[in-house]
N, C-alpha and C. Protein backbone atom coordinates (compact mmCIF):
# COMPACT_ATOMS: atom_id res chain seq x y z
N UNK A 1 92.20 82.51 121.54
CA UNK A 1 90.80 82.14 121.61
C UNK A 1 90.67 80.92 122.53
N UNK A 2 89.94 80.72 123.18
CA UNK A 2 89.59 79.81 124.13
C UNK A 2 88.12 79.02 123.92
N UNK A 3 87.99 78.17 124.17
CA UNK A 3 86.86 77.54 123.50
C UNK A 3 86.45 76.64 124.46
N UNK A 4 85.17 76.41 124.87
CA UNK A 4 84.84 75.19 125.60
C UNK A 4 84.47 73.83 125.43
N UNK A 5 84.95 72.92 125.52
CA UNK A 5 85.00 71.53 125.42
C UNK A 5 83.75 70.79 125.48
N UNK A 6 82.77 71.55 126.58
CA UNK A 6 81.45 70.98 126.21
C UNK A 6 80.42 71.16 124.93
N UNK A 7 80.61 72.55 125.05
CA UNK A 7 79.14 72.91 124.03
C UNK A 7 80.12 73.56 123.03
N UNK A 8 81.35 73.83 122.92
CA UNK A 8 82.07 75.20 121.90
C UNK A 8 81.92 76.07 121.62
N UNK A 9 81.00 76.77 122.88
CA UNK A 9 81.63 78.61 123.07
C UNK A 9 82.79 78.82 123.32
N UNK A 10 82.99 80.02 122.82
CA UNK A 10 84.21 80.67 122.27
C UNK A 10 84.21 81.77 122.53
N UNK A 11 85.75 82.67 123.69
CA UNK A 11 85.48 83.58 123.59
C UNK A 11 87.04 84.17 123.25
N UNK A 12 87.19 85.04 124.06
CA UNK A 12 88.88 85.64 123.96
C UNK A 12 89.82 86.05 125.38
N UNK A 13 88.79 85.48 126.70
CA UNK A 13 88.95 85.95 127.79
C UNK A 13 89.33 84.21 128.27
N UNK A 14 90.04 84.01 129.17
CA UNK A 14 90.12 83.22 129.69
C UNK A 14 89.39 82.79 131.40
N UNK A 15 89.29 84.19 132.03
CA UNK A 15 88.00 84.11 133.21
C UNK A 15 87.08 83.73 132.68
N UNK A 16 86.33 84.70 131.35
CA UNK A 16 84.87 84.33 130.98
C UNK A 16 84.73 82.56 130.69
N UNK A 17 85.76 82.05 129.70
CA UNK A 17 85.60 81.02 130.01
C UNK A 17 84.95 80.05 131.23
N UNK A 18 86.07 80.22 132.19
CA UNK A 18 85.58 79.59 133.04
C UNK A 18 84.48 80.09 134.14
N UNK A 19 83.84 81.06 133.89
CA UNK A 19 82.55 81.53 134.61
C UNK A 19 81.57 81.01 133.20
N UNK A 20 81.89 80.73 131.87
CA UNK A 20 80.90 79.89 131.39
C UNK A 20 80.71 78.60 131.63
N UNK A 21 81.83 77.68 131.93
CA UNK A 21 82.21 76.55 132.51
C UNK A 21 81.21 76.06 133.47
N UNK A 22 81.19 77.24 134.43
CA UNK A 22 79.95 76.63 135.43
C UNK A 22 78.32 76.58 134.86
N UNK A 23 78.25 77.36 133.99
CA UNK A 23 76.98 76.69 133.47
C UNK A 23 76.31 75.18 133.18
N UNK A 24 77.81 74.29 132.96
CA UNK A 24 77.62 73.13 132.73
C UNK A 24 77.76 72.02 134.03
N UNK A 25 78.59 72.91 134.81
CA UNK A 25 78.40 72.21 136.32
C UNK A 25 77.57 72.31 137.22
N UNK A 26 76.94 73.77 137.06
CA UNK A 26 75.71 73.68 137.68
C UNK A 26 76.47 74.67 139.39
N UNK A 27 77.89 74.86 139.56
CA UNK A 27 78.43 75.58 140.54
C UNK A 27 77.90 76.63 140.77
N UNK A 28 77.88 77.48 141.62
CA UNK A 28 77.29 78.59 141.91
C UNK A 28 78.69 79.01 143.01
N UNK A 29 79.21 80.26 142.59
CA UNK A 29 79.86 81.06 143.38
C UNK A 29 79.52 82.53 143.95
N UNK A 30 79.58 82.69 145.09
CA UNK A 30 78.87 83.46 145.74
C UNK A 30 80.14 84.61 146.20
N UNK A 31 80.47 85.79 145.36
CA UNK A 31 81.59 85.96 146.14
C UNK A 31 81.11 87.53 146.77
N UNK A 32 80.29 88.12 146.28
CA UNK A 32 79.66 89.31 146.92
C UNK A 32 78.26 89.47 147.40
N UNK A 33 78.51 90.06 148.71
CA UNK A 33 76.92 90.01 149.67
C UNK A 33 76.77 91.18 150.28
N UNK A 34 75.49 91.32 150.12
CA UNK A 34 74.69 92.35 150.42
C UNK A 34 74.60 92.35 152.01
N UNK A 35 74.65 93.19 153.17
CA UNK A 35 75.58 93.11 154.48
C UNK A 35 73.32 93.51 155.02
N UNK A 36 72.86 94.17 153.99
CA UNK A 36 71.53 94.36 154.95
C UNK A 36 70.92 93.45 154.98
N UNK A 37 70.60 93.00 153.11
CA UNK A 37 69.69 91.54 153.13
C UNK A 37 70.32 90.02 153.08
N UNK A 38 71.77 90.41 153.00
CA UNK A 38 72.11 89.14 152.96
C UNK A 38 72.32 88.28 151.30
N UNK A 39 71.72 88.88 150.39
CA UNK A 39 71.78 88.33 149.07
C UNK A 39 73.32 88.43 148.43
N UNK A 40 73.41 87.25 147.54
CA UNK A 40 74.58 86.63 147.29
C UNK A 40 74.59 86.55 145.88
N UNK A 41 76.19 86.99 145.45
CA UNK A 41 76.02 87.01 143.93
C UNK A 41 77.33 86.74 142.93
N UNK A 42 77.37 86.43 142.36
CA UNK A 42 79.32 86.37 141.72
C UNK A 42 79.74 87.47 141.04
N UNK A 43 78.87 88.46 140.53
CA UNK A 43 79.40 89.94 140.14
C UNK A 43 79.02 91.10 140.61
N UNK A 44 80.07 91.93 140.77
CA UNK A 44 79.41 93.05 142.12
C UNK A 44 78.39 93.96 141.23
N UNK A 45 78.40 93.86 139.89
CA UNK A 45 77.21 94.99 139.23
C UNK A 45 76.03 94.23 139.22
N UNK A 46 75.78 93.36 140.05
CA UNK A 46 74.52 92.54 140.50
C UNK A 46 74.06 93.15 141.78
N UNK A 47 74.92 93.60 142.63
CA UNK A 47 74.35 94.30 143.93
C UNK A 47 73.82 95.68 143.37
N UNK A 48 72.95 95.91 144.11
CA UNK A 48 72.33 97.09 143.91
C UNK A 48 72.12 97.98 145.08
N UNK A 49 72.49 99.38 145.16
CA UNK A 49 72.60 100.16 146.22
C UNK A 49 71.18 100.55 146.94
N UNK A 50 70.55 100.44 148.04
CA UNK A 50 69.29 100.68 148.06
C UNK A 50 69.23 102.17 147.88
């Protein structure tokens, strides 16, 4: 179990952790983009196929 130090969510994943992590930093990672409009996102089931 992994737990966060700020607020103490808790999960069992150690990525999720730290993609909750940035909630408290306020980071934004941009790692997949849309090549027509250009939109930017950190999980690819956020792009949407036109």
């Amino acid at each position: 179990m992994y737990k966060c130090e700020v607020c103490g969510y808790a999960c069992n994943d150690k990525g999720r952790l730290k993609r909750h992590a940035r909630t408290h930093t306020g980071e934004r990672v941009h790692v997949y983009k849309c090549e027509v409009c250009g939109y930017a996102c950190s999980q690819s089931e956020s792009l949407k196929k036109p």
